[in-house]
C-alpha atoms as a PDB file:
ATOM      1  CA  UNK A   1      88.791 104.114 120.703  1.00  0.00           C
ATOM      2  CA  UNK A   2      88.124 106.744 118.220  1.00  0.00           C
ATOM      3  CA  UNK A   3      84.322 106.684 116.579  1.00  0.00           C
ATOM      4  CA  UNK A   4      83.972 106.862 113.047  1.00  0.00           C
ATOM      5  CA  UNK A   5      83.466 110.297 112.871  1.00  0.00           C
ATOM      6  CA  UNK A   6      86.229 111.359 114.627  1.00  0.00           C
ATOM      7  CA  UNK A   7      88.711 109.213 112.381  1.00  0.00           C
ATOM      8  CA  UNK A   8      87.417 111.279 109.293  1.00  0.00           C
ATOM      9  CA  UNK A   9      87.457 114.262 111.478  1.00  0.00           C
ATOM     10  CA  UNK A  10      91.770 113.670 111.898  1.00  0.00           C
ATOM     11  CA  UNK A  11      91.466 112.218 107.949  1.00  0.00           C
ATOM     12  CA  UNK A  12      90.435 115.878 107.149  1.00  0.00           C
ATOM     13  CA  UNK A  13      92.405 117.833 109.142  1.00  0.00           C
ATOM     14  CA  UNK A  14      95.451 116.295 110.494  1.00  0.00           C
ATOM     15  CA  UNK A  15      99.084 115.174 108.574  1.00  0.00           C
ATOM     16  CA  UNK A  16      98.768 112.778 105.890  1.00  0.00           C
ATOM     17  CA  UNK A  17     100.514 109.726 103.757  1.00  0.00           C
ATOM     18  CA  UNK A  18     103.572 108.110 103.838  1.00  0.00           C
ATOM     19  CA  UNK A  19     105.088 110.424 101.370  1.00  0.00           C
ATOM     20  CA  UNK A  20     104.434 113.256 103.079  1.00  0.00           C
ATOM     21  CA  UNK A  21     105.618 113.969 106.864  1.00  0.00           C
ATOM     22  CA  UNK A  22     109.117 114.967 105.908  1.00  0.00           C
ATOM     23  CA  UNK A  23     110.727 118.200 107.814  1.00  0.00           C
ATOM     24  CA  UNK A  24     111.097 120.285 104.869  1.00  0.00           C
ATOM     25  CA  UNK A  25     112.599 122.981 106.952  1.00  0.00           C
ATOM     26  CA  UNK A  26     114.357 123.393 109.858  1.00  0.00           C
ATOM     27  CA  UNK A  27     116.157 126.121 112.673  1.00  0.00           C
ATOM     28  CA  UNK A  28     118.142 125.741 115.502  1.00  0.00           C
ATOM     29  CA  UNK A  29     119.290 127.583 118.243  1.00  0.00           C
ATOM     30  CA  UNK A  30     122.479 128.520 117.846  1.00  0.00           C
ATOM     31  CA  UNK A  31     123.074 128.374 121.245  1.00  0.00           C
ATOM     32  CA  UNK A  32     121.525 125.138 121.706  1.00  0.00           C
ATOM     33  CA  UNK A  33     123.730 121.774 122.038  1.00  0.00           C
ATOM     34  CA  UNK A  34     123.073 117.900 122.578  1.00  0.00           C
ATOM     35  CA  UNK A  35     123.566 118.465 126.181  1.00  0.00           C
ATOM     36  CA  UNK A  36     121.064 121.507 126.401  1.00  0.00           C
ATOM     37  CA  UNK A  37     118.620 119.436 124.371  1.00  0.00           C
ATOM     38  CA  UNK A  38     118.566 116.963 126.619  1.00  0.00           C
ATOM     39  CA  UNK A  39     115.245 116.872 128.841  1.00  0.00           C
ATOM     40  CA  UNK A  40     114.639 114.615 131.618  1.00  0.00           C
ATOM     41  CA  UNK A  41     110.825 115.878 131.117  1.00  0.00           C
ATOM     42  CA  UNK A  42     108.847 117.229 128.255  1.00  0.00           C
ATOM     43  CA  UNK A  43     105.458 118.295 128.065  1.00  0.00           C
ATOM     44  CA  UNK A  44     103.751 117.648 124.719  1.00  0.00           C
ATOM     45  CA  UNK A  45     100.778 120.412 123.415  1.00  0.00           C
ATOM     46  CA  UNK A  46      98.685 119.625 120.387  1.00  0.00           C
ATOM     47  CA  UNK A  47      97.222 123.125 119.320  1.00  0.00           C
ATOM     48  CA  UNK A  48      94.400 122.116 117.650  1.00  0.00           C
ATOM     49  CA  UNK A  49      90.490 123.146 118.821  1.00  0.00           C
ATOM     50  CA  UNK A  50      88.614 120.067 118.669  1.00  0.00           C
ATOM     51  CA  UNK A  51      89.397 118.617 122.733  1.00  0.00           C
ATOM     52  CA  UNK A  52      89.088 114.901 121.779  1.00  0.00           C
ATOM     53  CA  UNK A  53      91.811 115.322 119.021  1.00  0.00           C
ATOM     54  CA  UNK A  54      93.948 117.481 120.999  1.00  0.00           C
ATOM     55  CA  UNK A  55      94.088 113.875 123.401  1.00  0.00           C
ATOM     56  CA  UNK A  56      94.846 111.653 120.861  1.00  0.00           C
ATOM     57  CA  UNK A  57      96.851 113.613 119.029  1.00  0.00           C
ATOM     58  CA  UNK A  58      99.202 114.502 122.127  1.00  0.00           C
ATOM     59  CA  UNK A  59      99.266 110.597 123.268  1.00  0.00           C
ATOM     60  CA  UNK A  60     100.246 109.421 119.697  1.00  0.00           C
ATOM     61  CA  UNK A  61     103.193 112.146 120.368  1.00  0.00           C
ATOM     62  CA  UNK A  62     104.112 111.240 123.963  1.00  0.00           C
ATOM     63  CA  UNK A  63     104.203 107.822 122.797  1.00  0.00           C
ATOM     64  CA  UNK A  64     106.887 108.035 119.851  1.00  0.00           C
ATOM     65  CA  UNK A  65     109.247 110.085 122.189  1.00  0.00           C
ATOM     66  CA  UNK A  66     111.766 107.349 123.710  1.00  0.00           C
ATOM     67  CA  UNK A  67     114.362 108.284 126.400  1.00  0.00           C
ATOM     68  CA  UNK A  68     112.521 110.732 128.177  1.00  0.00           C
ATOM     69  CA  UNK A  69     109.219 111.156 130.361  1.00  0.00           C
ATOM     70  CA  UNK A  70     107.102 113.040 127.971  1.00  0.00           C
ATOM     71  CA  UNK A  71     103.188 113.638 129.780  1.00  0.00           C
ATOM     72  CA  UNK A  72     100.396 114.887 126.989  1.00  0.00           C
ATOM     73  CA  UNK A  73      99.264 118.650 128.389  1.00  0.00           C
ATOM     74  CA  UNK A  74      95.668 117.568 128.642  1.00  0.00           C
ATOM     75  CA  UNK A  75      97.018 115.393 131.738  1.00  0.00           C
ATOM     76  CA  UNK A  76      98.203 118.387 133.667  1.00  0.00           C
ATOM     77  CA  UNK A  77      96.323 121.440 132.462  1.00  0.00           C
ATOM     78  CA  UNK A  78      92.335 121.736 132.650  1.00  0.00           C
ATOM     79  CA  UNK A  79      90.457 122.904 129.923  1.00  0.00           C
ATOM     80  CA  UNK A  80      89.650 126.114 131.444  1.00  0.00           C
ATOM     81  CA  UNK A  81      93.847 126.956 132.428  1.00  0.00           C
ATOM     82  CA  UNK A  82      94.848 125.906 128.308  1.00  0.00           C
ATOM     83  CA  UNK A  83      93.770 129.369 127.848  1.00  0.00           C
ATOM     84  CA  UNK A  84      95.836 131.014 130.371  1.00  0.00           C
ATOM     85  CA  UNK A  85      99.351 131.142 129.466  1.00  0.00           C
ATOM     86  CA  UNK A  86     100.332 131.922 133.313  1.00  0.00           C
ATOM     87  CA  UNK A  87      98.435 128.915 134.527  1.00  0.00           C
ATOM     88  CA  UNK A  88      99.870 126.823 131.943  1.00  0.00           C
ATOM     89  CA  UNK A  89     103.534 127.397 132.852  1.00  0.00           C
ATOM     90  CA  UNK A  90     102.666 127.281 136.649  1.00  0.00           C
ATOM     91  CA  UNK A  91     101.338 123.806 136.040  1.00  0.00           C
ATOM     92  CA  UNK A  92     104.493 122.739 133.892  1.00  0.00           C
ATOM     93  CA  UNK A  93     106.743 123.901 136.813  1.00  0.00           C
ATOM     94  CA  UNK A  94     105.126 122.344 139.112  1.00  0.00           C
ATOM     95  CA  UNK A  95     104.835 119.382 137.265  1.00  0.00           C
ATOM     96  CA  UNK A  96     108.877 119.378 136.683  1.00  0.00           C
ATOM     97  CA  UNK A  97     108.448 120.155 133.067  1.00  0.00           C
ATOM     98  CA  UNK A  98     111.876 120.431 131.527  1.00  0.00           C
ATOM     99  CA  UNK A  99     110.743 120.991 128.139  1.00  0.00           C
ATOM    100  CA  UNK A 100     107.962 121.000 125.671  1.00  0.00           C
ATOM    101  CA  UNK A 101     107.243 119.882 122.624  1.00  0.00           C
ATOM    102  CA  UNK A 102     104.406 121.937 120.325  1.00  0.00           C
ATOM    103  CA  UNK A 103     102.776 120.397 117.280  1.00  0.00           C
ATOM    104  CA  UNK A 104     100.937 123.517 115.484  1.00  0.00           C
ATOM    105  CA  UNK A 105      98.446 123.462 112.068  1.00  0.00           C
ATOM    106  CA  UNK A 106      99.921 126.218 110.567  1.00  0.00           C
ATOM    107  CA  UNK A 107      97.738 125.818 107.065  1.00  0.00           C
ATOM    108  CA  UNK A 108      95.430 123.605 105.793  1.00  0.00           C
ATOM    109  CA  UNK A 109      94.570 124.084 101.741  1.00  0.00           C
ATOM    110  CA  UNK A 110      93.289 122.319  98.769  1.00  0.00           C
ATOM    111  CA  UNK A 111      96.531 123.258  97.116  1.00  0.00           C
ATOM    112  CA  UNK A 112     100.348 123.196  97.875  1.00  0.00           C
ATOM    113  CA  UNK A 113     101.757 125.873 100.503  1.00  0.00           C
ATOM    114  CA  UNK A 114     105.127 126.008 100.998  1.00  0.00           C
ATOM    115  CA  UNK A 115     104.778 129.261 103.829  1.00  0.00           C
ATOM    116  CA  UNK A 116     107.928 129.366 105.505  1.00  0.00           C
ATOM    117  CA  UNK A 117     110.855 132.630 104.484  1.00  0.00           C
ATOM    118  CA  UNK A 118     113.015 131.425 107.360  1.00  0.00           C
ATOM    119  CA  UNK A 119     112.071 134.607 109.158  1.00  0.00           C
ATOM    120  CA  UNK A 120     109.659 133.335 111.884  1.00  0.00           C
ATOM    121  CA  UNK A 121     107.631 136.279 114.432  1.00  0.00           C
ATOM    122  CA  UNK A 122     109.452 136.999 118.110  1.00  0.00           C
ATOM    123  CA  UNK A 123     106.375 134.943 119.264  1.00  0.00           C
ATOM    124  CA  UNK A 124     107.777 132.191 118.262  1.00  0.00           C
ATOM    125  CA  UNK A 125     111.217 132.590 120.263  1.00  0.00           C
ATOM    126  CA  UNK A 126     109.426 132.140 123.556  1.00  0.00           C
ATOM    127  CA  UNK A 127     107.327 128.823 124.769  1.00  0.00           C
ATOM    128  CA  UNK A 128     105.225 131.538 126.092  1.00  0.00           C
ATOM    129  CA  UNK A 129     104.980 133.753 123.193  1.00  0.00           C
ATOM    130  CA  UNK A 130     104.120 131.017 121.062  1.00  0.00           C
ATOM    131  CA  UNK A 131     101.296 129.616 122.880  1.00  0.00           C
ATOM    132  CA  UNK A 132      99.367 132.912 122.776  1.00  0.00           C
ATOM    133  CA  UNK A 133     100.294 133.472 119.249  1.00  0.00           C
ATOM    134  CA  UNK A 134      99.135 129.638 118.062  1.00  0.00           C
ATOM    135  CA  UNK A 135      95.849 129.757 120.597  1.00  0.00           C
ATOM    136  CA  UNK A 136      94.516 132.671 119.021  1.00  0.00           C
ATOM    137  CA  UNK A 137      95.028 130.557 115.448  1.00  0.00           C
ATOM    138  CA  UNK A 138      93.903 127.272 115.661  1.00  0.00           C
ATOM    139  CA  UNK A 139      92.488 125.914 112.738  1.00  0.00           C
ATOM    140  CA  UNK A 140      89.050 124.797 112.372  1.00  0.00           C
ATOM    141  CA  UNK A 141      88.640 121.762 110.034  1.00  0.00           C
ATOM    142  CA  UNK A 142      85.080 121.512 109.207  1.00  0.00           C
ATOM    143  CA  UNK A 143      85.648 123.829 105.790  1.00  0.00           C
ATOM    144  CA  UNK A 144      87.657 121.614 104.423  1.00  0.00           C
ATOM    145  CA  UNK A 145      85.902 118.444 102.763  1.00  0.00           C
ATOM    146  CA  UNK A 146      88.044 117.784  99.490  1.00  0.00           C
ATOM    147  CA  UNK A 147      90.026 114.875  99.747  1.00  0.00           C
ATOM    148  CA  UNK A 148      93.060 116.791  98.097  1.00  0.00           C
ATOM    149  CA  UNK A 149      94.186 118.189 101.141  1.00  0.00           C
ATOM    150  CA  UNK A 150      97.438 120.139 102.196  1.00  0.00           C
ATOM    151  CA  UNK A 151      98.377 120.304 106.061  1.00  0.00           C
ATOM    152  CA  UNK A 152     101.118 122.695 106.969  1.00  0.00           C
ATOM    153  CA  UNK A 153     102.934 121.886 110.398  1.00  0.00           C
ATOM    154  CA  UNK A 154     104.889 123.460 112.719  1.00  0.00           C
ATOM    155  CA  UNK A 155     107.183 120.988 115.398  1.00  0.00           C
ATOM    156  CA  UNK A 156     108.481 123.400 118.323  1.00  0.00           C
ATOM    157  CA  UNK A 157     110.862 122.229 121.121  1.00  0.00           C
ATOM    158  CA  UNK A 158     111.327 124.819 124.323  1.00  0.00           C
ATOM    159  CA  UNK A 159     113.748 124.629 126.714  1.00  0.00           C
ATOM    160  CA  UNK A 160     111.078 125.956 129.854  1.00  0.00           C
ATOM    161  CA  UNK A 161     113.784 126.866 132.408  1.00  0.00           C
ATOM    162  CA  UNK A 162     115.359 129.119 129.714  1.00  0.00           C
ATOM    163  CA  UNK A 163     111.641 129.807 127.773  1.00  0.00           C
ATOM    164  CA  UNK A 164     114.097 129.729 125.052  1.00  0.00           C
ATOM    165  CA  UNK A 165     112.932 128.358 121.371  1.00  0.00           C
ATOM    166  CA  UNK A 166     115.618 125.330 120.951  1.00  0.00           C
ATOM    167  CA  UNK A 167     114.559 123.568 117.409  1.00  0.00           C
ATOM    168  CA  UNK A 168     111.775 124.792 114.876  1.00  0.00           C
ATOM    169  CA  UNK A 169     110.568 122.311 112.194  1.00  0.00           C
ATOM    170  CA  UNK A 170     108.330 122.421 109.116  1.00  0.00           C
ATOM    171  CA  UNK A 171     106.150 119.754 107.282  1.00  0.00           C
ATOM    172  CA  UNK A 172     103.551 119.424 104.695  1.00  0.00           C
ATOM    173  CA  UNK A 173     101.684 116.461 104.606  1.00  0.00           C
ATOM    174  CA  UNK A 174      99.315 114.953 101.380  1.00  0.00           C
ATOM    175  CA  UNK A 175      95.880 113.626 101.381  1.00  0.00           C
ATOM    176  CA  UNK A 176      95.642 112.529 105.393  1.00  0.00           C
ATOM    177  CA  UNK A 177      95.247 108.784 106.139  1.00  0.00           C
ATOM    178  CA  UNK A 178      95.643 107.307 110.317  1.00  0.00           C
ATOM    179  CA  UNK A 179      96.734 109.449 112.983  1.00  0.00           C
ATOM    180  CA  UNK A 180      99.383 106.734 114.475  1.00  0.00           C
ATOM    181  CA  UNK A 181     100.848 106.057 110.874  1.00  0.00           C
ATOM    182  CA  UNK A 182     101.508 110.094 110.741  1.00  0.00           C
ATOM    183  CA  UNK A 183     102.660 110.402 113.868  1.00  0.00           C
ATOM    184  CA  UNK A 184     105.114 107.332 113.591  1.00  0.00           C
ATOM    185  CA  UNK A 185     106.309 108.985 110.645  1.00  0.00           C
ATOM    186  CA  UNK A 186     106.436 112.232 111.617  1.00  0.00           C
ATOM    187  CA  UNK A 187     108.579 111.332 114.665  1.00  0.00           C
ATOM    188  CA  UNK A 188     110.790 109.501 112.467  1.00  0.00           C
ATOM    189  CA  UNK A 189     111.523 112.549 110.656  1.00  0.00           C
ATOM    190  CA  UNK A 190     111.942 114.847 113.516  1.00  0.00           C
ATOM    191  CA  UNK A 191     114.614 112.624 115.097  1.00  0.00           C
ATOM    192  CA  UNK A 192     116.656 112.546 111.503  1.00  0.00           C
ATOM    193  CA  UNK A 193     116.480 115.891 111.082  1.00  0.00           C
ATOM    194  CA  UNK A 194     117.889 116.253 114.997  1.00  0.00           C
ATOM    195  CA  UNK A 195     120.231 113.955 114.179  1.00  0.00           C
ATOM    196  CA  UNK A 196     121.432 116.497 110.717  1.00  0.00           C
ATOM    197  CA  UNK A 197     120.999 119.516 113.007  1.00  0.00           C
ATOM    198  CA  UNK A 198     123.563 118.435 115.856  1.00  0.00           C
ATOM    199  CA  UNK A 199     121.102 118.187 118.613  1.00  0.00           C
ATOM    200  CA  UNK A 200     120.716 114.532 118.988  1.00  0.00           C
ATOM    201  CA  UNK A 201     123.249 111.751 118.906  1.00  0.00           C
ATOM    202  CA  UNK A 202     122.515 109.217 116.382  1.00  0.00           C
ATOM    203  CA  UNK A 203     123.087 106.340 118.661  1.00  0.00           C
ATOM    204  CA  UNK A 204     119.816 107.031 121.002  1.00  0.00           C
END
């Protein structure tokens, strides 16, 4: 059970109110279809620094994704191998990882930031590439006190045996509340926006 602190720790840093947590913008691979998209297996990565919010961020993830066997990374990876991109993908194989899902801080302000051009770096194109590129720029929340807070997010989904980027997402999220309401909310609006983008059948 999260302590006190901790809950105004995520309040701070992490998503926000029920009128935020919409996908504001979205890619997909153009190669990428409902069949493609469909993992048996998906590993879910928080990249935040704080270790105790990377858990419960990744289990209020794993838990909103139905239809498939999604594990939080902190069960398979140690702390000292989340570092190490090479140990990190030997653990997903031989874990059976399919795919894997990336929730990213991209911003956090005291004003709005809408940051995305639709041009995203060739990091980003590779599970790999990314995870380098978003470990070596994880936010640290303890600057940021006001209670008029703006959280920038990035949702990734890789396809591992391809290390192909499959969807990209954006969100902005207002004045943070409960990580489970976010989350809930969140999920909600990745699934819709799927659902718009042709990767995932309505009916599931």
């Amino acid at each position: 059970m999260l302590n006190n602190y901790l809950i105004v720790f995520l309040a701070l840093f992490l998503l926000g109110c029920s009128s935020s947590n919409k996908i504001s913008n979205s890619w997909k691979n153009p190669e990428a279809t409902q069949e493609s998209a469909k993992f048996q297996t998906v590993a879910v990565f928080a990249m935040v620094k704080n270790p105790d919010m990377q858990m419960d961020v990744e289990e209020a993830l794993a838990s909103q994704m139905p239809n498939t066997i999604a594990v939080p990374s902190y069960k398979m990876i140690t702390k000292e191998e989340l570092a190490d991109i090479n140990a990190v993908k030997q653990k997903l194989s031989e874990r059976g990882m399919e795919g894997a899902l990336v929730l990213s801080v991209r911003n956090v302000d005291q004003k709005t930031s809408h940051y995305s051009s639709g041009m995203y770096p060739s990091a980003y194109y590779s599970f790999g590439g990314y995870y380098n590129y978003a470990w070596n720029y994880m936010y640290d929340p303890y600057a940021y006190s006001s209670t008029n807070v703006y959280v920038d997010l990035e949702i990734l989904i890789y396809s591992l045996k391809d290390d192909k980027l499959v969807w990209y997402g954006e969100s902005t999220s207002v004045n943070p509340e409960t990580i489970q309401q976010t989350i809930s909310e969140l999920a909600v609006s990745v699934k819709n926006q799927l659902v718009e983008d042709g990767l995932l059948d309505p009916a599931r």
